[in-house]
C-alpha atoms as a PDB file:
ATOM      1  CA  UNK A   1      51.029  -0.497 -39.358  1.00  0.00           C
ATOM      2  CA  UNK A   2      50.175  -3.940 -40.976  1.00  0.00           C
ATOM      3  CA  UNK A   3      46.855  -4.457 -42.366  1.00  0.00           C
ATOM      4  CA  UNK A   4      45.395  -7.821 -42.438  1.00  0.00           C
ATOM      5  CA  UNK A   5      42.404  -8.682 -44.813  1.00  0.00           C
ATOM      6  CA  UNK A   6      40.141 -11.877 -44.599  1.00  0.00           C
ATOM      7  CA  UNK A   7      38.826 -13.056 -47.342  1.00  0.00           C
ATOM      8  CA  UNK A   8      35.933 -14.580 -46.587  1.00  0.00           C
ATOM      9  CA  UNK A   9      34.687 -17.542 -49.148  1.00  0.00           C
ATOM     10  CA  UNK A  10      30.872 -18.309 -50.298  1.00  0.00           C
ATOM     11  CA  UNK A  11      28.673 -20.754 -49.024  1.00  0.00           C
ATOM     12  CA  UNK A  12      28.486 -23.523 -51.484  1.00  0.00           C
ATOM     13  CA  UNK A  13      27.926 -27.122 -51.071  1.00  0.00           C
ATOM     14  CA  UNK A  14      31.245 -28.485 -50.449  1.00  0.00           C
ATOM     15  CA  UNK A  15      33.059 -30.662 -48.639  1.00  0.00           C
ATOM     16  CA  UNK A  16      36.336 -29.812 -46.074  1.00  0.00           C
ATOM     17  CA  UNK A  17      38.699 -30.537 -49.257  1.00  0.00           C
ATOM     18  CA  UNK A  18      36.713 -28.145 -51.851  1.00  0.00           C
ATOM     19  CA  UNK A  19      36.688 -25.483 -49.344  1.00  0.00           C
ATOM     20  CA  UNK A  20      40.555 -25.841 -48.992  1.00  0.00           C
ATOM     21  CA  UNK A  21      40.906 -25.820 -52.885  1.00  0.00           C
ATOM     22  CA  UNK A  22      38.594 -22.696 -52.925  1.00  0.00           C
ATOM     23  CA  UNK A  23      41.262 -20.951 -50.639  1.00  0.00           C
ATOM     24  CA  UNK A  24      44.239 -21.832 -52.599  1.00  0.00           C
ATOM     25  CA  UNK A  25      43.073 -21.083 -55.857  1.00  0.00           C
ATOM     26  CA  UNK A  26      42.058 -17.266 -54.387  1.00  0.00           C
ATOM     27  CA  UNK A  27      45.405 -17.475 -52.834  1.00  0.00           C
ATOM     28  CA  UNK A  28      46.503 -18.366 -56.428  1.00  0.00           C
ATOM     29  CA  UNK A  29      44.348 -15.627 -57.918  1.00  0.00           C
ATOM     30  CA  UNK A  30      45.931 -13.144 -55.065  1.00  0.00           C
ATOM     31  CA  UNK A  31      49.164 -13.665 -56.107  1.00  0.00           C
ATOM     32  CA  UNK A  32      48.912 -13.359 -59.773  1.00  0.00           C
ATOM     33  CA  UNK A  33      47.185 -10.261 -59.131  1.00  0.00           C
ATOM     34  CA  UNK A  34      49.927  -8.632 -56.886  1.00  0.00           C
ATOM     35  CA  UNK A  35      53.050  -9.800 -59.365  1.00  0.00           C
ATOM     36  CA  UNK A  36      51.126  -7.613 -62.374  1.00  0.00           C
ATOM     37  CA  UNK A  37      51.221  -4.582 -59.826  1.00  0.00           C
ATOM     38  CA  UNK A  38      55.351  -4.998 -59.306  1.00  0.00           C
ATOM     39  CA  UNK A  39      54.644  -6.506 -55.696  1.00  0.00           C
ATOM     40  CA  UNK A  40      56.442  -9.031 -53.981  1.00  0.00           C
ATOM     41  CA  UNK A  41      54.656 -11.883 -52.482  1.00  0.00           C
ATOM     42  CA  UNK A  42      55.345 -14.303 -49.741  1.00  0.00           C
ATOM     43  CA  UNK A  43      52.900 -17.171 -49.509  1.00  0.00           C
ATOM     44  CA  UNK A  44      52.764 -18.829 -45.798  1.00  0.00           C
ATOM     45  CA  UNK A  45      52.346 -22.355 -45.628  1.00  0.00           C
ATOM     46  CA  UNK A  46      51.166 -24.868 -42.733  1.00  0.00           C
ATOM     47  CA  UNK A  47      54.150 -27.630 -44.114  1.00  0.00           C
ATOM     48  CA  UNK A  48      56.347 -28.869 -46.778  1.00  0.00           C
ATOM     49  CA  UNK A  49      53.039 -30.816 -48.692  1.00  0.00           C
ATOM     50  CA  UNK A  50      50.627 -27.446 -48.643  1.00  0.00           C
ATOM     51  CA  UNK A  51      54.077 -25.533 -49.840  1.00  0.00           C
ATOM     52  CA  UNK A  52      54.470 -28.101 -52.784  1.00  0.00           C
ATOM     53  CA  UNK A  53      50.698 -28.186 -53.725  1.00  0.00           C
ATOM     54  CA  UNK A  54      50.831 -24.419 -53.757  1.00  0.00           C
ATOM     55  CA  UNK A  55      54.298 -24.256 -55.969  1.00  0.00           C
ATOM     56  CA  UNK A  56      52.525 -26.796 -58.370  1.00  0.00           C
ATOM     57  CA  UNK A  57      48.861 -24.958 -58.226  1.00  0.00           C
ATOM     58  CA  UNK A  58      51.014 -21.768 -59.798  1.00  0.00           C
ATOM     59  CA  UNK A  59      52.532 -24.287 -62.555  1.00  0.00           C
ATOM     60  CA  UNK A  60      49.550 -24.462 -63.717  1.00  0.00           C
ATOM     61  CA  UNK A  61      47.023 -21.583 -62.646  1.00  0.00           C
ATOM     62  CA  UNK A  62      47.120 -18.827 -65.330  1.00  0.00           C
ATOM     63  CA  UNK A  63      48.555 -20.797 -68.840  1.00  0.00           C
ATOM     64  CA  UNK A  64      48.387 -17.156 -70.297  1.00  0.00           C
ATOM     65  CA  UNK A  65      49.829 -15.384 -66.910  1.00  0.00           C
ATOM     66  CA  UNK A  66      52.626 -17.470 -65.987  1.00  0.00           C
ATOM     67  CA  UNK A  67      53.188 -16.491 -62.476  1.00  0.00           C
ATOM     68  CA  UNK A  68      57.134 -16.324 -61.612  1.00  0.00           C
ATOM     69  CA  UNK A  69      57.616 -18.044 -57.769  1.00  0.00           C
ATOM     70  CA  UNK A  70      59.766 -20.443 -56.115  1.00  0.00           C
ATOM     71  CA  UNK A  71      59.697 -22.531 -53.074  1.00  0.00           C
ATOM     72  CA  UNK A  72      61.904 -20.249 -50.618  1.00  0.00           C
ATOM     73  CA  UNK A  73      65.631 -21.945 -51.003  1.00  0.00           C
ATOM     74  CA  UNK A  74      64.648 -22.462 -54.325  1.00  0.00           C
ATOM     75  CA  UNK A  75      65.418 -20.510 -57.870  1.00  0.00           C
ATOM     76  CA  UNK A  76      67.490 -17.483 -58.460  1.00  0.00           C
ATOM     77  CA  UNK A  77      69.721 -15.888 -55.772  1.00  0.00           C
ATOM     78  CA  UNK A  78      67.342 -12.931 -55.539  1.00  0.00           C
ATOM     79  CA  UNK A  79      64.147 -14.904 -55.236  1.00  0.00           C
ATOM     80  CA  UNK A  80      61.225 -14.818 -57.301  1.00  0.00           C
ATOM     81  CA  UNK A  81      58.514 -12.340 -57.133  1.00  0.00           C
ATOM     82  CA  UNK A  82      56.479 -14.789 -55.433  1.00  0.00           C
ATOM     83  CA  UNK A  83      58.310 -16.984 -52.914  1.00  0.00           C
ATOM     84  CA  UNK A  84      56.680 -19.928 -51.011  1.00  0.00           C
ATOM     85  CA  UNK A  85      57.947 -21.209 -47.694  1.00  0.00           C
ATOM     86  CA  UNK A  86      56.366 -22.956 -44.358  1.00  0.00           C
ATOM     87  CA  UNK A  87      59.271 -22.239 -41.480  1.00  0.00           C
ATOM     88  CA  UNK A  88      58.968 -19.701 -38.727  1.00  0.00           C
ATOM     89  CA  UNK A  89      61.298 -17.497 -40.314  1.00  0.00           C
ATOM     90  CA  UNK A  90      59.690 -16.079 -43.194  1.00  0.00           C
ATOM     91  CA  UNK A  91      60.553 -14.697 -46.685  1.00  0.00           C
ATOM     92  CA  UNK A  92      64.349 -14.419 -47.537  1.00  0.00           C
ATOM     93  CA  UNK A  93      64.277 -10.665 -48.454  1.00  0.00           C
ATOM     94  CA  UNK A  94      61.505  -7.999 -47.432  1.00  0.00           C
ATOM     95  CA  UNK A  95      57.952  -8.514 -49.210  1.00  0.00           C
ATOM     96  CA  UNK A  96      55.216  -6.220 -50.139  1.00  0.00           C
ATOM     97  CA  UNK A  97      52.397  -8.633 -49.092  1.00  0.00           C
ATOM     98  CA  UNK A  98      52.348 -11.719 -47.053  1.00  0.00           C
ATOM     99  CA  UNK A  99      49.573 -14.853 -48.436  1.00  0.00           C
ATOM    100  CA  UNK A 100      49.025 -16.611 -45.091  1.00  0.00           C
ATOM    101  CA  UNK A 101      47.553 -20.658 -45.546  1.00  0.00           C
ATOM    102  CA  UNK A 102      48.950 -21.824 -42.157  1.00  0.00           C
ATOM    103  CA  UNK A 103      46.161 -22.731 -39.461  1.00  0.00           C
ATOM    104  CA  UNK A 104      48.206 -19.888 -37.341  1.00  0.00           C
ATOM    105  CA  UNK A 105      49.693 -15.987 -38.154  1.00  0.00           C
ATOM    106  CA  UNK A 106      53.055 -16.541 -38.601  1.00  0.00           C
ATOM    107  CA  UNK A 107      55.238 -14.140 -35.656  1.00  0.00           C
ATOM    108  CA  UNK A 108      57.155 -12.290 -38.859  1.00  0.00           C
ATOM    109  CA  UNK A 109      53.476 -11.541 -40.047  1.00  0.00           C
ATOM    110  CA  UNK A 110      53.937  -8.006 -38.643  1.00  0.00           C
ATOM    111  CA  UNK A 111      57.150  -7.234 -41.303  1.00  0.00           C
ATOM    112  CA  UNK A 112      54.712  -7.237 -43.684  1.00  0.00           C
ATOM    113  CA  UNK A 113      52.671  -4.078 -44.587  1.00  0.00           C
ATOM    114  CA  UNK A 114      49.886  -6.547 -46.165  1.00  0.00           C
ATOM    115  CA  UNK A 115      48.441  -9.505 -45.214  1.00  0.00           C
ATOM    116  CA  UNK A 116      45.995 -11.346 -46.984  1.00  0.00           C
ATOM    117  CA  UNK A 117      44.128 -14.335 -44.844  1.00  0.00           C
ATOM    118  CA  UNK A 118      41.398 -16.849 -45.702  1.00  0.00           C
ATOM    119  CA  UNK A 119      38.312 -17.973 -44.184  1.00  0.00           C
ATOM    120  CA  UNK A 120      36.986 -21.403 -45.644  1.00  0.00           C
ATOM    121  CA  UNK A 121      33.110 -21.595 -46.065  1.00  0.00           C
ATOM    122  CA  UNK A 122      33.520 -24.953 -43.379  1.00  0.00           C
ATOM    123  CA  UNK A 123      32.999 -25.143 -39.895  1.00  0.00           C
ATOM    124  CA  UNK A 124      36.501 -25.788 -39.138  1.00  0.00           C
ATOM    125  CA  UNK A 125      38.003 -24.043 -41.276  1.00  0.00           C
ATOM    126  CA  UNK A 126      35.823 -21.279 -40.098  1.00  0.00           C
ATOM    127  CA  UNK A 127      36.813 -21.556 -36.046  1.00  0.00           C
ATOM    128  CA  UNK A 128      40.323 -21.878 -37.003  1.00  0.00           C
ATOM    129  CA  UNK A 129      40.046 -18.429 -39.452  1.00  0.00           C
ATOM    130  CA  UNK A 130      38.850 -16.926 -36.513  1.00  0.00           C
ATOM    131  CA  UNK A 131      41.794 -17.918 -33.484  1.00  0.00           C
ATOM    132  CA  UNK A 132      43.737 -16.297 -36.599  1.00  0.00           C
ATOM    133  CA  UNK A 133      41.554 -13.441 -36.615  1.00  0.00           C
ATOM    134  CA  UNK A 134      41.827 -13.141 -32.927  1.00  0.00           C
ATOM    135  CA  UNK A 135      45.959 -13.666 -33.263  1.00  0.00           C
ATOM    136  CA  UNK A 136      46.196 -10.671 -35.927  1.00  0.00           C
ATOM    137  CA  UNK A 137      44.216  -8.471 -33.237  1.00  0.00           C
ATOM    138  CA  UNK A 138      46.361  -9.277 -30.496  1.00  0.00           C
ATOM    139  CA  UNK A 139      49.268  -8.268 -32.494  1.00  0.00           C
ATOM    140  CA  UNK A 140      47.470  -4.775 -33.291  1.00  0.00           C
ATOM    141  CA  UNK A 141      47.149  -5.687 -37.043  1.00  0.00           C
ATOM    142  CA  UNK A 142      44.342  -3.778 -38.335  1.00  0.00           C
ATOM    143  CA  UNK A 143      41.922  -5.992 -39.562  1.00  0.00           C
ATOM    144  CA  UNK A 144      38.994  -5.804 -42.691  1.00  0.00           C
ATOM    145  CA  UNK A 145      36.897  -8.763 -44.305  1.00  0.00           C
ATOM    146  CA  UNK A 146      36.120  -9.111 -47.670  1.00  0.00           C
ATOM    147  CA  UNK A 147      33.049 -11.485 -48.899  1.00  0.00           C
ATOM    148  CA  UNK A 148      33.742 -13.364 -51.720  1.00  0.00           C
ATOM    149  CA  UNK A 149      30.992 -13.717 -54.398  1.00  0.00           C
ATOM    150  CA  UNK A 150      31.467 -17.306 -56.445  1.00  0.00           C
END
């Protein structure tokens, strides 16, 4: 069974676009973490710009941890460890854990046994966390939260 966890991002005084660069720096932070454990990561994005911001976030994220990835259709034939895409069909090869950033769950999120989601200390951000939150339920995901201290 799939397991979804939220992350869920502190309260800080912010506007709409720090909250988003709070999520994808976690998201950032997530998949650094899951490449030095031998997993294979699939970041979901909402389009082609959040794909490319992401792709150039890990660029430059960890100087001392380069983080291999490539935008899906991208790099060598067997795909980085962490592959970035936005289109409804998902990663090009099966994927330890799935990095959603799209406003909705993707319908290939349940091929994943991990899913790692975001909730954005903003009130939209927040509502539209929880129609995901809602989504993963629906698709009998079992869900956890996770605060996020600074």
């Amino acid at each position: 069974m799939s397991q979804a966890l939220f992350f869920v991002l502190p309260a800080v005084a912010q506007t709409s676009q720090n909250a988003i660069a709070q999520v994808y720096h976690l998201a950032c932070q997530q998949a650094q973490q899951a490449f030095e454990t031998d997993r294979l990561v699939y970041i979901h994005c909402q389009d082609k710009q959040q794909a490319y911001e992401i792709d150039e976030l890990l660029w430059q994220f960890e100087p001392t941890a380069f983080v291999p990835h490539n935008l899906k259709g991208e790099g060598p034939a067997q795909g980085a460890p962490v592959e970035i895409g936005y289109d409804r069909l998902g990663a090009n090869k099966s994927r330890h854990l799935l990095i959603n950033l799209a406003d909705q769950v993707p319908p290939f999120a349940v091929n994943f046994g991990q899913i790692f989601d975001f909730v954005a200390n903003d009130e939209q951000h927040k509502q539209i966390a929880r129609e995901r939150y809602r989504q993963y339920r629906a698709l009998g995901i079992a869900l956890e939260t996770q605060q996020i201290n600074q």
